[in-house]
PDB file of N, CA and C in Angstrom:
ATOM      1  N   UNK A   1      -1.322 -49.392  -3.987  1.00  0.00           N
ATOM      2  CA  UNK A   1      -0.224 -48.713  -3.306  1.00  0.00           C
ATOM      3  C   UNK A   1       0.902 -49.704  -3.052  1.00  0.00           C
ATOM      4  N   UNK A   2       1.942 -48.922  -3.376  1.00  0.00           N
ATOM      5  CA  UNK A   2       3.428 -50.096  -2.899  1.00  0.00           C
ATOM      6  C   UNK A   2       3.988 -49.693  -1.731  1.00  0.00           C
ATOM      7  N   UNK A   3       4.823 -50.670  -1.222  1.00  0.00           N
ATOM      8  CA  UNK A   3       5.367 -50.405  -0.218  1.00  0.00           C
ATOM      9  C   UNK A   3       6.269 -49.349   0.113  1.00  0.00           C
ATOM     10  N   UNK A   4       6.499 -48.289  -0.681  1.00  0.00           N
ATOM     11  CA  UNK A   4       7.163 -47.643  -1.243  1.00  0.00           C
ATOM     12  C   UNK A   4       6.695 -46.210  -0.693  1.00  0.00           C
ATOM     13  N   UNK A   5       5.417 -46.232  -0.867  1.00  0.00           N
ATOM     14  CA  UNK A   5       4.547 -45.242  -0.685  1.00  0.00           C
ATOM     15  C   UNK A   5       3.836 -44.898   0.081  1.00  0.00           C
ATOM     16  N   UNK A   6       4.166 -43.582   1.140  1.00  0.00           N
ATOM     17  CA  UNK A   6       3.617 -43.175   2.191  1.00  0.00           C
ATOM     18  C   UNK A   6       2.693 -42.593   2.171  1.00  0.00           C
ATOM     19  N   UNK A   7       2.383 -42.224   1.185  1.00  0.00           N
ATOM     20  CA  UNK A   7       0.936 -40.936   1.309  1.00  0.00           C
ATOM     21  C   UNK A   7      -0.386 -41.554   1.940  1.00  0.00           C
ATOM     22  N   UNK A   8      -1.151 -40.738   2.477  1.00  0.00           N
ATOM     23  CA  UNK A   8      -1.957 -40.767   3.599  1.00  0.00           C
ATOM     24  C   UNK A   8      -2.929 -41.215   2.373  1.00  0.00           C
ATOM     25  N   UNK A   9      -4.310 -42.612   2.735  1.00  0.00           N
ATOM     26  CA  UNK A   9      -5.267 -43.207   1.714  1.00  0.00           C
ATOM     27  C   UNK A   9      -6.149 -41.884   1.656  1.00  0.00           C
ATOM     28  N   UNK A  10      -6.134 -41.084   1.633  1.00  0.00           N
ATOM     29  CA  UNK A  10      -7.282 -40.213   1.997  1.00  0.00           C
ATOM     30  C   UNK A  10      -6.926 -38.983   0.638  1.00  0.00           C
ATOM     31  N   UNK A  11      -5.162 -39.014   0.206  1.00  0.00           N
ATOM     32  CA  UNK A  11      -4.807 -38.434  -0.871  1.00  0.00           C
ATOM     33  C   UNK A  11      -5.019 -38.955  -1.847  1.00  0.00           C
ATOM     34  N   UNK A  12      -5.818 -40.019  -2.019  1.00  0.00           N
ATOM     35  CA  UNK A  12      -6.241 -40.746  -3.407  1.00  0.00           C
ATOM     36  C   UNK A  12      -7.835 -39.942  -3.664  1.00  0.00           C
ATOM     37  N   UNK A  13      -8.753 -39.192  -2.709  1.00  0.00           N
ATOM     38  CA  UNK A  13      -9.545 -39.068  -2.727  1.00  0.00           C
ATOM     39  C   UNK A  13      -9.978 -37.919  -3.714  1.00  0.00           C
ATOM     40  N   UNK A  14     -10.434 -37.713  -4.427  1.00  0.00           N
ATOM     41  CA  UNK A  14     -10.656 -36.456  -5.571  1.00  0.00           C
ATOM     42  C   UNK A  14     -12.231 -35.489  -4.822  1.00  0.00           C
ATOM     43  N   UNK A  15     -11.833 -34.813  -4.504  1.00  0.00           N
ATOM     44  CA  UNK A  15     -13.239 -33.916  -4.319  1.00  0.00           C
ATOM     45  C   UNK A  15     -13.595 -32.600  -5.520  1.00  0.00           C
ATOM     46  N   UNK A  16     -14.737 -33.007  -5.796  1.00  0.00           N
ATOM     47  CA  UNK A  16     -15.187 -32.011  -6.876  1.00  0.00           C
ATOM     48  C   UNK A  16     -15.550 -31.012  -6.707  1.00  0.00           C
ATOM     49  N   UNK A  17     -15.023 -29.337  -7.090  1.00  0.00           N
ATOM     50  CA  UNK A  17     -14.605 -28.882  -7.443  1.00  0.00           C
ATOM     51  C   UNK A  17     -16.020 -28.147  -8.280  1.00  0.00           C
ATOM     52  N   UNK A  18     -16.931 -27.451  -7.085  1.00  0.00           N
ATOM     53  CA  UNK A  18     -18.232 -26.984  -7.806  1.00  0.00           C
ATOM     54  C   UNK A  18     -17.867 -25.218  -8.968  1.00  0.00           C
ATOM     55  N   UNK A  19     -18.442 -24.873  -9.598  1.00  0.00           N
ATOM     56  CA  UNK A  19     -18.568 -23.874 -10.450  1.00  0.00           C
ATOM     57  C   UNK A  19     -18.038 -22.605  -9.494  1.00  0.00           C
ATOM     58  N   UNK A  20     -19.006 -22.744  -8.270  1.00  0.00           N
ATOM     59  CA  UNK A  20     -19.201 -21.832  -7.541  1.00  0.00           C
ATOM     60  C   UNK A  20     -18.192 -21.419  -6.492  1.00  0.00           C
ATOM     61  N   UNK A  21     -17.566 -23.121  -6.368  1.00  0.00           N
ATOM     62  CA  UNK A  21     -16.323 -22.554  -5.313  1.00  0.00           C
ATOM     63  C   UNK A  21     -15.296 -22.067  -6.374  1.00  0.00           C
ATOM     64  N   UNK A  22     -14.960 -22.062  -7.228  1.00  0.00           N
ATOM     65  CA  UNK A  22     -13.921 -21.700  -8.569  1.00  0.00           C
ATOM     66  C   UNK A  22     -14.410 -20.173  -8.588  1.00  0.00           C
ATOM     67  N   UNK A  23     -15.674 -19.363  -8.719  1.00  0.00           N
ATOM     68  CA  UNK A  23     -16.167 -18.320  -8.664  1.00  0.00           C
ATOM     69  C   UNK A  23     -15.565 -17.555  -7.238  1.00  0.00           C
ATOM     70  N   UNK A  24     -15.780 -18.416  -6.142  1.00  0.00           N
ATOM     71  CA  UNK A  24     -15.562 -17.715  -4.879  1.00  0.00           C
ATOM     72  C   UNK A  24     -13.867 -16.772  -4.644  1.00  0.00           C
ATOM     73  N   UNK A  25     -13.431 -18.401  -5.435  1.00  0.00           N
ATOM     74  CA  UNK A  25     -11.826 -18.283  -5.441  1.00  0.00           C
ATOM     75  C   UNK A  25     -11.494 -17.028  -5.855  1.00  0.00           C
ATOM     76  N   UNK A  26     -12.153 -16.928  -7.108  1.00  0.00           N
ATOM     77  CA  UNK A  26     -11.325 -16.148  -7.738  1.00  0.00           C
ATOM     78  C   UNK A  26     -11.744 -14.647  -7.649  1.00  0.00           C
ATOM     79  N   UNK A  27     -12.923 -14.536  -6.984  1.00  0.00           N
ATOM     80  CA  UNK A  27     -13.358 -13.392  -6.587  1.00  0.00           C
ATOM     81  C   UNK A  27     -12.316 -12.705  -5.166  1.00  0.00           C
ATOM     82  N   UNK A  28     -12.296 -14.144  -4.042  1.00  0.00           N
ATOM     83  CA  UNK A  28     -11.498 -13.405  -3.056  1.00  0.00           C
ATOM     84  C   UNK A  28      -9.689 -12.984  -3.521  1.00  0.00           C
ATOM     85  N   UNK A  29      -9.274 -13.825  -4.856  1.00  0.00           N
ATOM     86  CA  UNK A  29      -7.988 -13.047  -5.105  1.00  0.00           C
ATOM     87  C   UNK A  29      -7.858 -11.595  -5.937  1.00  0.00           C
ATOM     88  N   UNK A  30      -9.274 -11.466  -6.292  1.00  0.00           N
ATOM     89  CA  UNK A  30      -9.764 -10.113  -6.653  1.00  0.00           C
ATOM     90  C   UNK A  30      -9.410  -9.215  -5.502  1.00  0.00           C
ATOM     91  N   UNK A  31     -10.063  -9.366  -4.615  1.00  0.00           N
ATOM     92  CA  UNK A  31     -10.419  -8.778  -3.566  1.00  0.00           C
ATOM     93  C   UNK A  31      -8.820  -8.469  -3.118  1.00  0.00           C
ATOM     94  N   UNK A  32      -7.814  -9.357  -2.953  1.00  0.00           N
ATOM     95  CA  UNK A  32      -6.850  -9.155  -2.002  1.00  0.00           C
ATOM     96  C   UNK A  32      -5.936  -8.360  -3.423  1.00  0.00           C
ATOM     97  N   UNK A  33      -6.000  -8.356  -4.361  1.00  0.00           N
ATOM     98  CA  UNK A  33      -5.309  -7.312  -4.874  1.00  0.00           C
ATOM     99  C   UNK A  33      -5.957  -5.907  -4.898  1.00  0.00           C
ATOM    100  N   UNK A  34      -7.497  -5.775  -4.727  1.00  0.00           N
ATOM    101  CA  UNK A  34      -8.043  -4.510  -4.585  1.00  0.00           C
ATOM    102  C   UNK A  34      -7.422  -3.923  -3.346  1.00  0.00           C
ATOM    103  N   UNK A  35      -7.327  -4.917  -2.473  1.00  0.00           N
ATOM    104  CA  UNK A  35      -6.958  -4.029  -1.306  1.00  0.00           C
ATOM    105  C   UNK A  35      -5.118  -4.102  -0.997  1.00  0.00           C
ATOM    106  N   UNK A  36      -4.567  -4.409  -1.659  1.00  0.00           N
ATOM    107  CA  UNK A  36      -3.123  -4.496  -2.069  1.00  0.00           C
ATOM    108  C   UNK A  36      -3.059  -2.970  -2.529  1.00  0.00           C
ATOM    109  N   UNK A  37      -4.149  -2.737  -3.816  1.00  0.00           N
ATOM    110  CA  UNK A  37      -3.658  -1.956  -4.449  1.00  0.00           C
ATOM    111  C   UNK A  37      -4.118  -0.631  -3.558  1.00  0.00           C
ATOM    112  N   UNK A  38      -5.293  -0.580  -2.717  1.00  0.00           N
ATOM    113  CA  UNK A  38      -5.244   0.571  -1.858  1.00  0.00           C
ATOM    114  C   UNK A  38      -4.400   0.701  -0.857  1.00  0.00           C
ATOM    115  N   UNK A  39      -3.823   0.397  -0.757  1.00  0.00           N
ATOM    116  CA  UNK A  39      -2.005   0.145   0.822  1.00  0.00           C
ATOM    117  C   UNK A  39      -1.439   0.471   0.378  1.00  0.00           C
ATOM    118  N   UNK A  40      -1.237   0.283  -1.035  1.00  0.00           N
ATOM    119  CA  UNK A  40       0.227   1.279  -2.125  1.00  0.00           C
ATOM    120  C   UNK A  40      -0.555   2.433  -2.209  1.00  0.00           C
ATOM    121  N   UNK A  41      -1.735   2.859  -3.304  1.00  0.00           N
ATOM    122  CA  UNK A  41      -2.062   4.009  -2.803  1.00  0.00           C
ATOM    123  C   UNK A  41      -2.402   4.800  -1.440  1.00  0.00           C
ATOM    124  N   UNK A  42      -2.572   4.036  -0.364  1.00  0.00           N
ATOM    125  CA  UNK A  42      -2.543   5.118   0.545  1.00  0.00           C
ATOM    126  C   UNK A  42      -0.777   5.547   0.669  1.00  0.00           C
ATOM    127  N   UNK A  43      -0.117   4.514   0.367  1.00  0.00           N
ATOM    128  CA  UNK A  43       1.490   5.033   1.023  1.00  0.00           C
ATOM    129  C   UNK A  43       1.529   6.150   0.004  1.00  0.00           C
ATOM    130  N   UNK A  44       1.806   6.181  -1.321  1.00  0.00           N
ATOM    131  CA  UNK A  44       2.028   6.948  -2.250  1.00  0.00           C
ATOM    132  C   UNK A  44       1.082   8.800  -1.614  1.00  0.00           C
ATOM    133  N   UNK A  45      -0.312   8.580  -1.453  1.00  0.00           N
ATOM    134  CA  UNK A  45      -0.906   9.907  -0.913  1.00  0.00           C
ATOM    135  C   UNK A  45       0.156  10.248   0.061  1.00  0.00           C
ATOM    136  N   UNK A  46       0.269   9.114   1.444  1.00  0.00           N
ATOM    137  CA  UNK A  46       1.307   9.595   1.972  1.00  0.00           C
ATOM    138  C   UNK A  46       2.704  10.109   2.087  1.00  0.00           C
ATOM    139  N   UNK A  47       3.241   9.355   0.519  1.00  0.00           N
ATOM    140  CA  UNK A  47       4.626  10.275   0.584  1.00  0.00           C
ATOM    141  C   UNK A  47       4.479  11.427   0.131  1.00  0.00           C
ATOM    142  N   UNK A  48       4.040  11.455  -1.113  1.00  0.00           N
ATOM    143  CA  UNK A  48       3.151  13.091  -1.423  1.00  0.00           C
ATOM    144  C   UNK A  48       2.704  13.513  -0.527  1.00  0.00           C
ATOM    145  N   UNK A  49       2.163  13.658   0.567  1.00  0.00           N
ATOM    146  CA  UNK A  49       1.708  14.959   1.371  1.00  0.00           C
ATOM    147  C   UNK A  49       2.770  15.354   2.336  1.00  0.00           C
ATOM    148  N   UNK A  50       3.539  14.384   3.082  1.00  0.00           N
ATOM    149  CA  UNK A  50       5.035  14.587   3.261  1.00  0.00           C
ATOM    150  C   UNK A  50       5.847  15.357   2.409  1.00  0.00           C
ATOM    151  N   UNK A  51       6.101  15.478   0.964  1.00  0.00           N
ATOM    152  CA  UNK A  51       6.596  16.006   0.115  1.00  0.00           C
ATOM    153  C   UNK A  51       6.241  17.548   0.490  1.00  0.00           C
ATOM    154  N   UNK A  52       4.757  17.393  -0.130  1.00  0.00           N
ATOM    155  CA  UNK A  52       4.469  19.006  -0.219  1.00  0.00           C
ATOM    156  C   UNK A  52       4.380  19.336   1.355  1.00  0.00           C
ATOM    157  N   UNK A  53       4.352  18.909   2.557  1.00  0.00           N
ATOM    158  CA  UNK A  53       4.113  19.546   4.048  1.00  0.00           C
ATOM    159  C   UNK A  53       5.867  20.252   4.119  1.00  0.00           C
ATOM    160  N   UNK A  54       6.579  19.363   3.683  1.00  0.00           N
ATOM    161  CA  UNK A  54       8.375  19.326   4.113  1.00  0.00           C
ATOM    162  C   UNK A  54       8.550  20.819   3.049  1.00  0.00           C
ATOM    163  N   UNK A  55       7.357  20.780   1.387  1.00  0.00           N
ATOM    164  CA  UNK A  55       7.799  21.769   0.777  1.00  0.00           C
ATOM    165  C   UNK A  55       7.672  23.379   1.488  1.00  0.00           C
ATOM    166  N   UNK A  56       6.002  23.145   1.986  1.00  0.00           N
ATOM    167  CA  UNK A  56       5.496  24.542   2.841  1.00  0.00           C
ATOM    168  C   UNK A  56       6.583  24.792   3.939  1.00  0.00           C
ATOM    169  N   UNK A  57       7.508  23.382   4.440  1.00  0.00           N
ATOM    170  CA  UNK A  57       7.901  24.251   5.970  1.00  0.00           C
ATOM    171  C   UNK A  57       8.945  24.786   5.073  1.00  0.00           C
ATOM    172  N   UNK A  58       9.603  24.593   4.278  1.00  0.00           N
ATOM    173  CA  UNK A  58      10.949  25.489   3.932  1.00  0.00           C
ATOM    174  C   UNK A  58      10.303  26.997   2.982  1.00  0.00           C
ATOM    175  N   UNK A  59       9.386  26.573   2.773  1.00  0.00           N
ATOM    176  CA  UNK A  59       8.798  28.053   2.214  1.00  0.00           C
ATOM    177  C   UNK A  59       8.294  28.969   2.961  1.00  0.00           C
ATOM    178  N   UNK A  60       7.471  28.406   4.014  1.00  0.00           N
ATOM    179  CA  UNK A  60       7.589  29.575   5.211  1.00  0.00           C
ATOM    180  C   UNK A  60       8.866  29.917   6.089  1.00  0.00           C
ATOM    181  N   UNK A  61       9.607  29.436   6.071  1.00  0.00           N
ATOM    182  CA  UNK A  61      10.864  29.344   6.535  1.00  0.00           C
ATOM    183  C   UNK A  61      11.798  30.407   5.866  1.00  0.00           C
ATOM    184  N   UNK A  62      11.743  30.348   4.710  1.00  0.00           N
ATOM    185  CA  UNK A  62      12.402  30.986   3.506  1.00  0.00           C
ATOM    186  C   UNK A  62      11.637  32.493   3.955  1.00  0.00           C
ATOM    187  N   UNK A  63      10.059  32.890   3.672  1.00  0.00           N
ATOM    188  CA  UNK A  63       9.379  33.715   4.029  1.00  0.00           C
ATOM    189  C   UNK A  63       9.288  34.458   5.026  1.00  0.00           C
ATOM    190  N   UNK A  64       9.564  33.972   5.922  1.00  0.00           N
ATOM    191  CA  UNK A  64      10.069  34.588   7.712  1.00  0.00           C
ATOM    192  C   UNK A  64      11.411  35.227   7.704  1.00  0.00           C
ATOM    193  N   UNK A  65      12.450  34.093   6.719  1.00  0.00           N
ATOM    194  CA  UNK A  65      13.642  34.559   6.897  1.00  0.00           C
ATOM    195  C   UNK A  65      13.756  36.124   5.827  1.00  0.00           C
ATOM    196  N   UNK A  66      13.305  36.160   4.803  1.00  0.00           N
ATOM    197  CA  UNK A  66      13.326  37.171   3.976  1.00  0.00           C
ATOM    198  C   UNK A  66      12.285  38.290   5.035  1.00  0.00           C
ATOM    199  N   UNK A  67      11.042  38.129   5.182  1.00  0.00           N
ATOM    200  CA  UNK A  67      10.537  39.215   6.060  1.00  0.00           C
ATOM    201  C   UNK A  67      11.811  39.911   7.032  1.00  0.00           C
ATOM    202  N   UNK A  68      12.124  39.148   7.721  1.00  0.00           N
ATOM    203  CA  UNK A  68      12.594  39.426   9.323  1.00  0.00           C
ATOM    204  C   UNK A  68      13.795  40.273   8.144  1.00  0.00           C
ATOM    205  N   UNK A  69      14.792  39.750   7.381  1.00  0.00           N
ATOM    206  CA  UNK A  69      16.137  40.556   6.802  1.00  0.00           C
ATOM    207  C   UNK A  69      15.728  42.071   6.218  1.00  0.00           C
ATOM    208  N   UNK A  70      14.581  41.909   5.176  1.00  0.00           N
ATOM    209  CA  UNK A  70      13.853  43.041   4.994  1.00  0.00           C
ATOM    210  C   UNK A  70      13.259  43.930   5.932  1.00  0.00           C
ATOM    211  N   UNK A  71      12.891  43.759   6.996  1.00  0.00           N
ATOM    212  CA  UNK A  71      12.600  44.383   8.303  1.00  0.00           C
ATOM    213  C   UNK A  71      13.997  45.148   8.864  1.00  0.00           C
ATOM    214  N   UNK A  72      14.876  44.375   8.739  1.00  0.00           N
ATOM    215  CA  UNK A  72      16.302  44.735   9.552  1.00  0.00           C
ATOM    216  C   UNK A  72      17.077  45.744   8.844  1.00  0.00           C
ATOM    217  N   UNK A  73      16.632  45.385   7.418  1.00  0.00           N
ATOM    218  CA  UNK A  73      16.668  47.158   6.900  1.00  0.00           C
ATOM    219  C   UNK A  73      16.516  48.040   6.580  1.00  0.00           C
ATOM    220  N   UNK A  74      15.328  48.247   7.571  1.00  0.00           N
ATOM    221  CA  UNK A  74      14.755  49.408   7.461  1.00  0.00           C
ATOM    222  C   UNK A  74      15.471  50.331   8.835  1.00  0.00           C
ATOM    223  N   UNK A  75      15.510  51.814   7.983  1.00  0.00           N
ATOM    224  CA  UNK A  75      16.284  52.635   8.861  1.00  0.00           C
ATOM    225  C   UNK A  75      15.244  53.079   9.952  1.00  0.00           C
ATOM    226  N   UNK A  76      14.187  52.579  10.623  1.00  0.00           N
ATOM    227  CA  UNK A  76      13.736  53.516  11.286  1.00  0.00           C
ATOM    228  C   UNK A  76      13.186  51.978  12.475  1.00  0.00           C
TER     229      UNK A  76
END
């Protein structure tokens, strides 16, 4: 080391790097995109059911309003 150079003696140290922790790794970045990818699908179910709930209220809406006008003209 030169005088030059601050790094802590402990960054010269190489630790190896078993089969199994390389396995672990790459299993838990599995994992965090599995569950990435269920947070987008739940939002997505959720904008879709928003969609179709917002579709039913204007269709019963629509349905009430046509009943009630059809009602209003009737002569009796």
């Amino acid at each position: 080391m030169s005088w030059g150079d601050y790094r802590p003696v402990f960054y010269e140290v190489r630790v190896p790097e078993s089969k199994k922790d390389k396995e672990n790794s790459v299993a838990s970045v599995k994992i965090f995109f599995v569950v990435v990818a269920f947070m987008i699908l739940a939002m997505l179910i959720t904008w879709l059911e928003n969609i179709v709930y917002a579709w039913f209220d204007k269709a019963t809406l629509w349905a009430s309003d046509t009943y009630t006008a059809l009602m209003a003209m009737l002569p009796f």
